[in-house]
C-alpha atoms as a PDB file:
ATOM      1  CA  UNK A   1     -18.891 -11.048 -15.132  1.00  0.00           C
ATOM      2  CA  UNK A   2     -21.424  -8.531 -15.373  1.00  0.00           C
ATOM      3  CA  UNK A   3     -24.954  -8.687 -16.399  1.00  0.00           C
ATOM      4  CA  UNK A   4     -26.936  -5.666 -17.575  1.00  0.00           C
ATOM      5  CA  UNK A   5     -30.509  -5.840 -18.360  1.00  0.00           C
ATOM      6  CA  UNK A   6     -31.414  -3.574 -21.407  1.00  0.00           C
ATOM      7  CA  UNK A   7     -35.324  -3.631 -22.725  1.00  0.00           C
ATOM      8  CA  UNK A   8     -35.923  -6.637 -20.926  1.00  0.00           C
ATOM      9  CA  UNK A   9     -32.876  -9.054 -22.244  1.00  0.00           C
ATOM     10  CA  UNK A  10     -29.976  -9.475 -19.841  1.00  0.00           C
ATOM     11  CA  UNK A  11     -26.629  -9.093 -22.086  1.00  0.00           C
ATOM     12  CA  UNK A  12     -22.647 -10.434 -20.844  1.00  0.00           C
ATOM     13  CA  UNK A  13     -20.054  -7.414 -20.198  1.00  0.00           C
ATOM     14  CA  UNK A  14     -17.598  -8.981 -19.741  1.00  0.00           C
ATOM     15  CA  UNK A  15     -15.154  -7.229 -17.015  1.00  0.00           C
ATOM     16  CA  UNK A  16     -12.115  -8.634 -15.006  1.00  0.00           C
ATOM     17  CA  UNK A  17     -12.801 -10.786 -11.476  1.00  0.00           C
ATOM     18  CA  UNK A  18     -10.481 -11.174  -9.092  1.00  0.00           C
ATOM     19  CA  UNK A  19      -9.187 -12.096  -5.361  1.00  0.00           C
ATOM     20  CA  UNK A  20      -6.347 -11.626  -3.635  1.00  0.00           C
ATOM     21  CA  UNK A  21      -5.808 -13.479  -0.245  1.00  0.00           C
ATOM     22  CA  UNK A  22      -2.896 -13.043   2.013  1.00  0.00           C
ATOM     23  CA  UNK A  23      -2.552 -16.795   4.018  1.00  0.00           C
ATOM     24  CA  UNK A  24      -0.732 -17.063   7.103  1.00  0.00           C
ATOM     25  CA  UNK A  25      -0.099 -20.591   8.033  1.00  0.00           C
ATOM     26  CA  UNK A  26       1.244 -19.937  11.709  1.00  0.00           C
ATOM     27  CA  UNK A  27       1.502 -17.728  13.803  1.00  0.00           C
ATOM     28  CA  UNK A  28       5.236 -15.362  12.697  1.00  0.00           C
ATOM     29  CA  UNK A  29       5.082 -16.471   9.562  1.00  0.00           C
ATOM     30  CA  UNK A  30       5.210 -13.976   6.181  1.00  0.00           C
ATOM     31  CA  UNK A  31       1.361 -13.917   4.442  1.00  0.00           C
ATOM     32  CA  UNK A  32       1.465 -15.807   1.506  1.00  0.00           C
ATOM     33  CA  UNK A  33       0.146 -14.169  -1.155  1.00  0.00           C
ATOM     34  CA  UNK A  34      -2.552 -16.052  -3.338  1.00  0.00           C
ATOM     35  CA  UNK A  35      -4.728 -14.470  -5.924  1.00  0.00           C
ATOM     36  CA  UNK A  36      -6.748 -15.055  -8.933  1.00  0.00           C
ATOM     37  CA  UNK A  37      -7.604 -13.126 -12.123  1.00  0.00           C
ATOM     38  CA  UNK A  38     -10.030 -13.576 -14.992  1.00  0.00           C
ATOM     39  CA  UNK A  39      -9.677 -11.474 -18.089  1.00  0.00           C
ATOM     40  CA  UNK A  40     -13.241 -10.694 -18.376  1.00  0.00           C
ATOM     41  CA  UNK A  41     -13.146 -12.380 -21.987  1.00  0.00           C
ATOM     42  CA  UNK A  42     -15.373 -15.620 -20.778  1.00  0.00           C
ATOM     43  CA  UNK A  43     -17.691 -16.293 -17.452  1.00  0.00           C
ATOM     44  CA  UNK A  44     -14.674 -16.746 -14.968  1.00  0.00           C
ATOM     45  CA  UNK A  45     -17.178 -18.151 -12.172  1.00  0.00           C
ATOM     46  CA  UNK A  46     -16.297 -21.960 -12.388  1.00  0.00           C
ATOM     47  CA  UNK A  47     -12.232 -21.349 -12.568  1.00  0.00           C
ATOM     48  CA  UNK A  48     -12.417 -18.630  -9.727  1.00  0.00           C
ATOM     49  CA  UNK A  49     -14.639 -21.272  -7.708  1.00  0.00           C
ATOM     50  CA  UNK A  50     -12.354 -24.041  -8.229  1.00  0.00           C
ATOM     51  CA  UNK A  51      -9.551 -21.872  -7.496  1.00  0.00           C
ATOM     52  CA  UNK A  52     -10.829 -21.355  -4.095  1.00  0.00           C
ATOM     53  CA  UNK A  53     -11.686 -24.791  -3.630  1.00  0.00           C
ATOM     54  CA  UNK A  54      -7.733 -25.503  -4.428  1.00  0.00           C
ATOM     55  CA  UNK A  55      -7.017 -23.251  -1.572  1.00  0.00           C
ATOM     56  CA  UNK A  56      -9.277 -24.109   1.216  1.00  0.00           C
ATOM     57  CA  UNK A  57      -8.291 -27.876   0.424  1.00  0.00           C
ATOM     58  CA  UNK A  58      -4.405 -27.195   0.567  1.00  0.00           C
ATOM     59  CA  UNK A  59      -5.083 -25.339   4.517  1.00  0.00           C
ATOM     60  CA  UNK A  60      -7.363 -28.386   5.271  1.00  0.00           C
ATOM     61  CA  UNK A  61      -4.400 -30.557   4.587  1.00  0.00           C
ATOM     62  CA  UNK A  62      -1.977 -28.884   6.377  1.00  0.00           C
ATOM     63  CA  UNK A  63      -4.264 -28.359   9.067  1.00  0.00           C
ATOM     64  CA  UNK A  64      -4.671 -32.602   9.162  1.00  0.00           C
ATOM     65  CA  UNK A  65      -0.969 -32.675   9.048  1.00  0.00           C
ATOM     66  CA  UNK A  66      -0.698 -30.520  11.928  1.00  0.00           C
ATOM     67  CA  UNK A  67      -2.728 -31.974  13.871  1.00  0.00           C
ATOM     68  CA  UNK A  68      -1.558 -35.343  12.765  1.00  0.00           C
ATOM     69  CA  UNK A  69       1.903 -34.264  14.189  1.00  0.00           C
ATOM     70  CA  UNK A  70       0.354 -32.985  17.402  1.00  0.00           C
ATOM     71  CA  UNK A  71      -1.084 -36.187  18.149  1.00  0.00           C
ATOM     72  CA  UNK A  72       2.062 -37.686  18.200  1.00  0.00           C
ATOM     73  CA  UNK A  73       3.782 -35.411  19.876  1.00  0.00           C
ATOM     74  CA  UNK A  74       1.166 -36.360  22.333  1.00  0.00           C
ATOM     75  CA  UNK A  75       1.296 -39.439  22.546  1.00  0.00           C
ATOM     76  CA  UNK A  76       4.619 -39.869  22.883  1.00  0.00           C
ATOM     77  CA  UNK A  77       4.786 -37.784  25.572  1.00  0.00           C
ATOM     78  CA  UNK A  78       2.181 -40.039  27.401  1.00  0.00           C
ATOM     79  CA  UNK A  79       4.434 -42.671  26.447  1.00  0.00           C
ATOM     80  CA  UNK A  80       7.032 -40.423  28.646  1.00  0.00           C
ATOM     81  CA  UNK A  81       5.133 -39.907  31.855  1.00  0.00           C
ATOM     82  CA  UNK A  82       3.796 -43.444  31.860  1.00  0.00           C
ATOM     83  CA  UNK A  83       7.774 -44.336  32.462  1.00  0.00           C
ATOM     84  CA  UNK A  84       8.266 -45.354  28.787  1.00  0.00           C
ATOM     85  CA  UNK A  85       7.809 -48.936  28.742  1.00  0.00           C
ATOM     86  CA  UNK A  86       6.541 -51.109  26.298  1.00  0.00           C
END
């Protein structure tokens, strides 16, 4: 969205927004490829926001999961070197 003032008023031109992000979840993977694009007909600011939001929550979750795995991973490993017993 664009906003132009003219004699003192501030008018809507509309005009296309966009991103485009390229994700790489770990390290050798392929970018994913993530994007969003407004028409410039109406004020695209809440859906790109919320579009973004989407994003960064989906990497927080898989970072959680990741980690969530690592922990595991060590702990079991612990488990392991303290001669496995119960």
């Amino acid at each position: 969205m664009t906003v132009s003032s003219v004699f003192g008023f501030f008018i809507h031109v509309p005009s296309p927004q966009q991103f485009s992000l390229h994700v790489v979840k770990k390290k050798g993977d392929k970018p994913e490829h993530v994007s969003f694009l407004a028409d410039g007909d109406e004020d695209p600011r809440l859906e790109f926001l919320e579009k973004l939001e989407r994003e960064q929550e989906k990497k927080e979750e898989e970072e959680f999961k990741r980690e969530e795995r690592e922990e595991k991973i060590r702990a079991k490993k612990s488990w392991v070197k303290a001669g496995g017993k119960i």
